[in-house]
N, C-alpha and C. Protein backbone atom coordinates (compact mmCIF):
# COMPACT_ATOMS: atom_id res chain seq x y z
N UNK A 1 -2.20 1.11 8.86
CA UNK A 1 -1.62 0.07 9.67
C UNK A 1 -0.97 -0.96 8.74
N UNK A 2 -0.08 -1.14 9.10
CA UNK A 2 0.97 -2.80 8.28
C UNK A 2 0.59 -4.10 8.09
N UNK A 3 0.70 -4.14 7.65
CA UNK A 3 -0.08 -6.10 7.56
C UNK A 3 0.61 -6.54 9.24
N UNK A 4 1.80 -6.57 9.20
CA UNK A 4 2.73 -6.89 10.76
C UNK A 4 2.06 -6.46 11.59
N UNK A 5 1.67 -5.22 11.75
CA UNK A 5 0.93 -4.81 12.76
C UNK A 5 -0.69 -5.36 12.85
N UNK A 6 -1.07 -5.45 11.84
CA UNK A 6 -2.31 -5.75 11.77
C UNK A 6 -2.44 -7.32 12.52
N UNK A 7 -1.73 -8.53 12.14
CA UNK A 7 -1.41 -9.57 12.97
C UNK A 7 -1.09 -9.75 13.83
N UNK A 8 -0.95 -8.23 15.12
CA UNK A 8 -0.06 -8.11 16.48
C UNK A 8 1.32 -8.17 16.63
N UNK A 9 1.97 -8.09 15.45
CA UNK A 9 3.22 -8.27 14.88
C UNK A 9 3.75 -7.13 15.76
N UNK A 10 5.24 -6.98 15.93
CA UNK A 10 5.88 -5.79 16.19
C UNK A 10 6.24 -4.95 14.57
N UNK A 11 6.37 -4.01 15.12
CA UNK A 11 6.51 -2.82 14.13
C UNK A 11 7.86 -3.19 13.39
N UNK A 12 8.31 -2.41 12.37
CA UNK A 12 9.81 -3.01 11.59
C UNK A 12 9.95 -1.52 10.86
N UNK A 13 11.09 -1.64 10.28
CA UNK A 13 11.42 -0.74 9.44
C UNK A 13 10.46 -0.98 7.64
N UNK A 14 9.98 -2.03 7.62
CA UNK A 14 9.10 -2.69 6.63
C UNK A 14 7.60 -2.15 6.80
N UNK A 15 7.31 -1.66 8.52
CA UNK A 15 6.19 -1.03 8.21
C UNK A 15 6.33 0.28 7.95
N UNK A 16 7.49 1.08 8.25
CA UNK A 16 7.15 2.55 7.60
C UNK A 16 7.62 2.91 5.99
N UNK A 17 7.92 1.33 5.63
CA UNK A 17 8.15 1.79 4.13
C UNK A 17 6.73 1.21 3.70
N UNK A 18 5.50 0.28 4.26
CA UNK A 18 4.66 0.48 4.04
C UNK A 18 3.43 1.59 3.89
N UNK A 19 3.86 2.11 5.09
CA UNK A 19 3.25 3.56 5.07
C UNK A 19 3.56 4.72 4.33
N UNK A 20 4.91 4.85 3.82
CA UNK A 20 4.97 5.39 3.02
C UNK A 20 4.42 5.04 1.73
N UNK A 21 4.16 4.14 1.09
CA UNK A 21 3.73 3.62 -0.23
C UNK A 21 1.75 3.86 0.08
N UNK A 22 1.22 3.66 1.40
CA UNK A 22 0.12 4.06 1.79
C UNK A 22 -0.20 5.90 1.97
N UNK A 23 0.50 6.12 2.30
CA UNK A 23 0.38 7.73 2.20
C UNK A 23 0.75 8.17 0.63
N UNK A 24 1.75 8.08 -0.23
CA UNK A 24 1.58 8.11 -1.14
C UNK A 24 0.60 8.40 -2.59
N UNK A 25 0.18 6.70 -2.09
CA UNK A 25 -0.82 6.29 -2.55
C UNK A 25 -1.72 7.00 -2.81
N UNK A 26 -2.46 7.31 -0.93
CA UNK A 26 -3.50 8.82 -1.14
C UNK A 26 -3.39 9.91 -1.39
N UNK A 27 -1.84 10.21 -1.31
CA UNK A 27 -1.73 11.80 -1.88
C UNK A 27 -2.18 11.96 -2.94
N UNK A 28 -1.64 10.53 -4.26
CA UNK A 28 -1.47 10.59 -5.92
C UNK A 28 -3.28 11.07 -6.32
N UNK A 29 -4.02 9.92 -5.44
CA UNK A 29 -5.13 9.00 -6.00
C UNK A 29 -6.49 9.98 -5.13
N UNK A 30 -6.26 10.60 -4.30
CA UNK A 30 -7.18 10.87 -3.01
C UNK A 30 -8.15 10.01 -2.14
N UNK A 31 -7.51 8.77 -2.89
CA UNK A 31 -8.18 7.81 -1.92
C UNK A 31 -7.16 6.66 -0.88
N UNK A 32 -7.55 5.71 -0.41
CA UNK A 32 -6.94 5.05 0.53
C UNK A 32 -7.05 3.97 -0.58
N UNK A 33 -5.40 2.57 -0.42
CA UNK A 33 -5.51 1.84 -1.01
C UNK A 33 -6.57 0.81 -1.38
N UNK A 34 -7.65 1.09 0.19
CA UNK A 34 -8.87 -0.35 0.21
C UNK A 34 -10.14 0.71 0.38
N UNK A 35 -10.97 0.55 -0.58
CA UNK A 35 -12.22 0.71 -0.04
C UNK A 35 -13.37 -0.18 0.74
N UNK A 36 -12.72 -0.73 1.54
CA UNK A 36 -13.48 -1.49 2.30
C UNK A 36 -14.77 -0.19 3.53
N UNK A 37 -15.05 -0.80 4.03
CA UNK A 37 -16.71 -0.05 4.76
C UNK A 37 -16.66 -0.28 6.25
N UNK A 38 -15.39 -1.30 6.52
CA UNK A 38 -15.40 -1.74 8.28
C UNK A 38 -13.90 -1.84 8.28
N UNK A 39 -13.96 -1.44 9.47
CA UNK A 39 -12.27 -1.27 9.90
C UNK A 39 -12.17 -3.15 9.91
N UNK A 40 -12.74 -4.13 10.18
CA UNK A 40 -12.49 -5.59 9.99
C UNK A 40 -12.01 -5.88 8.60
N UNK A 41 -13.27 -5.35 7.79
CA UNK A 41 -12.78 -5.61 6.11
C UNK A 41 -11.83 -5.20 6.08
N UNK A 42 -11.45 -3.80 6.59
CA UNK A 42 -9.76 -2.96 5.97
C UNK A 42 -8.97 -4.00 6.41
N UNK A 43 -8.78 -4.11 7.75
CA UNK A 43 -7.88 -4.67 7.80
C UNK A 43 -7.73 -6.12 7.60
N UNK A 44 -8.22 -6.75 6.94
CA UNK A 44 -8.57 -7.97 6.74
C UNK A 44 -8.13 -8.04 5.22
N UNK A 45 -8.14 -6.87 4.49
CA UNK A 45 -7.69 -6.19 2.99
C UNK A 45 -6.54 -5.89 2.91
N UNK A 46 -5.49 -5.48 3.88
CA UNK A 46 -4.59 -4.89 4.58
C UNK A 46 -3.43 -6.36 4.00
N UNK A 47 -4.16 -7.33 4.96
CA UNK A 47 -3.67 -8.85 5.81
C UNK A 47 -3.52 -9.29 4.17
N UNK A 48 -4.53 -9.48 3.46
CA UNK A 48 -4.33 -10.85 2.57
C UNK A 48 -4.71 -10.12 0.97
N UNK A 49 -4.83 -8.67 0.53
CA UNK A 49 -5.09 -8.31 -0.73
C UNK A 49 -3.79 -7.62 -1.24
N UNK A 50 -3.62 -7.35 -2.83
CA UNK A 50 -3.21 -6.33 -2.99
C UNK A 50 -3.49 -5.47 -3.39
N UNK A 51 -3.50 -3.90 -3.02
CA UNK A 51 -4.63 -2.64 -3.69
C UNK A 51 -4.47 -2.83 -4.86
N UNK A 52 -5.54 -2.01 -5.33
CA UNK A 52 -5.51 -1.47 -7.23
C UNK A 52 -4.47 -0.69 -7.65
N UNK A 53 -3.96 -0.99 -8.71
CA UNK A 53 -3.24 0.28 -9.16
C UNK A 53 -3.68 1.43 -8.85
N UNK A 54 -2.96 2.59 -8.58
CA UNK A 54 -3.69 3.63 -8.85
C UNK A 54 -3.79 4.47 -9.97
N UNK A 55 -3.30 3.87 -11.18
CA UNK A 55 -4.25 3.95 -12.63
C UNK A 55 -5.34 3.67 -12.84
N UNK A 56 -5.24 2.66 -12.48
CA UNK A 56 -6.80 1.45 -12.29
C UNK A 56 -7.92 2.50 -11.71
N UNK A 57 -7.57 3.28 -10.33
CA UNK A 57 -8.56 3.37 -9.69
C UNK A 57 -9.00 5.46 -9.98
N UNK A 58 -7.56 5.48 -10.58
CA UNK A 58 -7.77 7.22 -10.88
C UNK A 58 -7.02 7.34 -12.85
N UNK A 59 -7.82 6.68 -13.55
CA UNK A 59 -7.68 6.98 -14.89
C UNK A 59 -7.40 8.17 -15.34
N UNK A 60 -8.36 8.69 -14.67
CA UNK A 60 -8.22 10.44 -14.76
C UNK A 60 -6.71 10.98 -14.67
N UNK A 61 -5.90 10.62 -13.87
CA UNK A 61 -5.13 11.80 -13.59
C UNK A 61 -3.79 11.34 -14.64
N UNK A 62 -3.76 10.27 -14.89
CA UNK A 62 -2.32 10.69 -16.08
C UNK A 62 -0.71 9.77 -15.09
N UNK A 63 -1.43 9.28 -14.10
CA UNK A 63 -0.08 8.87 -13.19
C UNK A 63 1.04 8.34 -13.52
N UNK A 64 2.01 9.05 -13.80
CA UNK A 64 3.41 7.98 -14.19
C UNK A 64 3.53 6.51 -13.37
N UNK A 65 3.84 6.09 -14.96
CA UNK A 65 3.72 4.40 -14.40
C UNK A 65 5.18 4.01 -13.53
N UNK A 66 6.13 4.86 -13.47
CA UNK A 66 7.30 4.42 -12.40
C UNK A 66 6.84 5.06 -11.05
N UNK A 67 6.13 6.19 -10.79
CA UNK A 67 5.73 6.42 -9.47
C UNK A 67 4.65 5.24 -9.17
N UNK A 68 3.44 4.95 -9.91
CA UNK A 68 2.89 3.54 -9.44
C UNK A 68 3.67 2.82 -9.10
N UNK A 69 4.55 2.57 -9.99
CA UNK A 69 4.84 0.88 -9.41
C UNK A 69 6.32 0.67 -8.78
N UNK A 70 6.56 2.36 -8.01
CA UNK A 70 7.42 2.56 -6.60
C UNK A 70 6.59 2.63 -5.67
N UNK A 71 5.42 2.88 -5.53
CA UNK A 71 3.96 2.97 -4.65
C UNK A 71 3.65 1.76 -4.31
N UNK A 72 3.18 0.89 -5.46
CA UNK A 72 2.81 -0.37 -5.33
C UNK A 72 3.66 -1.38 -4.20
N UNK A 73 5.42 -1.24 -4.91
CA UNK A 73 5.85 -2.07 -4.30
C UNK A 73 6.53 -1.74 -3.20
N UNK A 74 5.71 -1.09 -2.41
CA UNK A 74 5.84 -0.28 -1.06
C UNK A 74 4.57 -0.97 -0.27
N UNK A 75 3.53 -1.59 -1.18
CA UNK A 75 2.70 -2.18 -0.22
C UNK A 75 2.08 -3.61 -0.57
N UNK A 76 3.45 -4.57 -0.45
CA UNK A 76 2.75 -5.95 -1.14
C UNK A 76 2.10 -6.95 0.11
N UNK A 77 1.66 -7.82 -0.10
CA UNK A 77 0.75 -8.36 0.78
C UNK A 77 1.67 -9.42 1.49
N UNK A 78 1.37 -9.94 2.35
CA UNK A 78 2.20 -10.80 3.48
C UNK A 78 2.60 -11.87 2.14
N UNK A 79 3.23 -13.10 2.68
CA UNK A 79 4.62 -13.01 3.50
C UNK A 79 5.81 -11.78 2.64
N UNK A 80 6.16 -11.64 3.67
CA UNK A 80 7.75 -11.35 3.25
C UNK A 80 7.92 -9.31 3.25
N UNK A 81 6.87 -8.76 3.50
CA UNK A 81 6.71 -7.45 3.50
C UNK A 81 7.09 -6.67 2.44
N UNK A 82 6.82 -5.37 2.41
CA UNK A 82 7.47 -4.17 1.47
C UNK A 82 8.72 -4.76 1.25
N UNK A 83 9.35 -4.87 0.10
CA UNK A 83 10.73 -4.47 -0.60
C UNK A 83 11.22 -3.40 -1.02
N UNK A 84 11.87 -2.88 -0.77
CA UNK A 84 11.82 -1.26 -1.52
C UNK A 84 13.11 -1.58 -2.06
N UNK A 85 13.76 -1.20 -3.13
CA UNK A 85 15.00 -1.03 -3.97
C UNK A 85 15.03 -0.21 -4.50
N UNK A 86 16.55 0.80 -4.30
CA UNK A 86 16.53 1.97 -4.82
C UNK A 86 17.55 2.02 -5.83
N UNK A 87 17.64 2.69 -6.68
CA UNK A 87 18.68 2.62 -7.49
C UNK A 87 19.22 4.05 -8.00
N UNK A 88 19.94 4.64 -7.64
CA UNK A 88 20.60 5.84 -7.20
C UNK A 88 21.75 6.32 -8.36
């Protein structure tokens, strides 16, 4: 879920580039950006944190640091939503 959504927000084109940087995320890492224990904490983690790298959280696997930090900034924390910039 989007931070937007998570606040009752309407949906945007900002939340499915969030979700993409959230799916991502778990493909790289096999985990979800928050390990929180209650859907309140998640989304409450969602609202006002920003996840771990997923270097940080999977040392192990070797992750290129430009796929992190196209991941990352697919899921930054309120105000102002995902930015995504592509450069082609």
């Amino acid at each position: 879920m989007s931070p937007e959504q998570a606040l009752g927000g309407s949906l945007t084109p900002a939340s499915d580039i969030y979700t993409l940087g959230v799916n991502g995320y778990q493909m790289l890492t096999g985990l979800l950006p928050f390990a929180e224990t209650s859907p309140v904490k998640i989304l409450t983690a969602i609202i006002q944190k920003t996840p771990a790298p997923p270097r940080e959280r999977r040392p192990d696997l070797g992750i290129d640091p430009d796929l992190e930090a196209f991941l990352m900034r697919c899921q930054p924390m309120l105000p102002g939503g995902p930015i995504l910039l592509l450069t082609l």
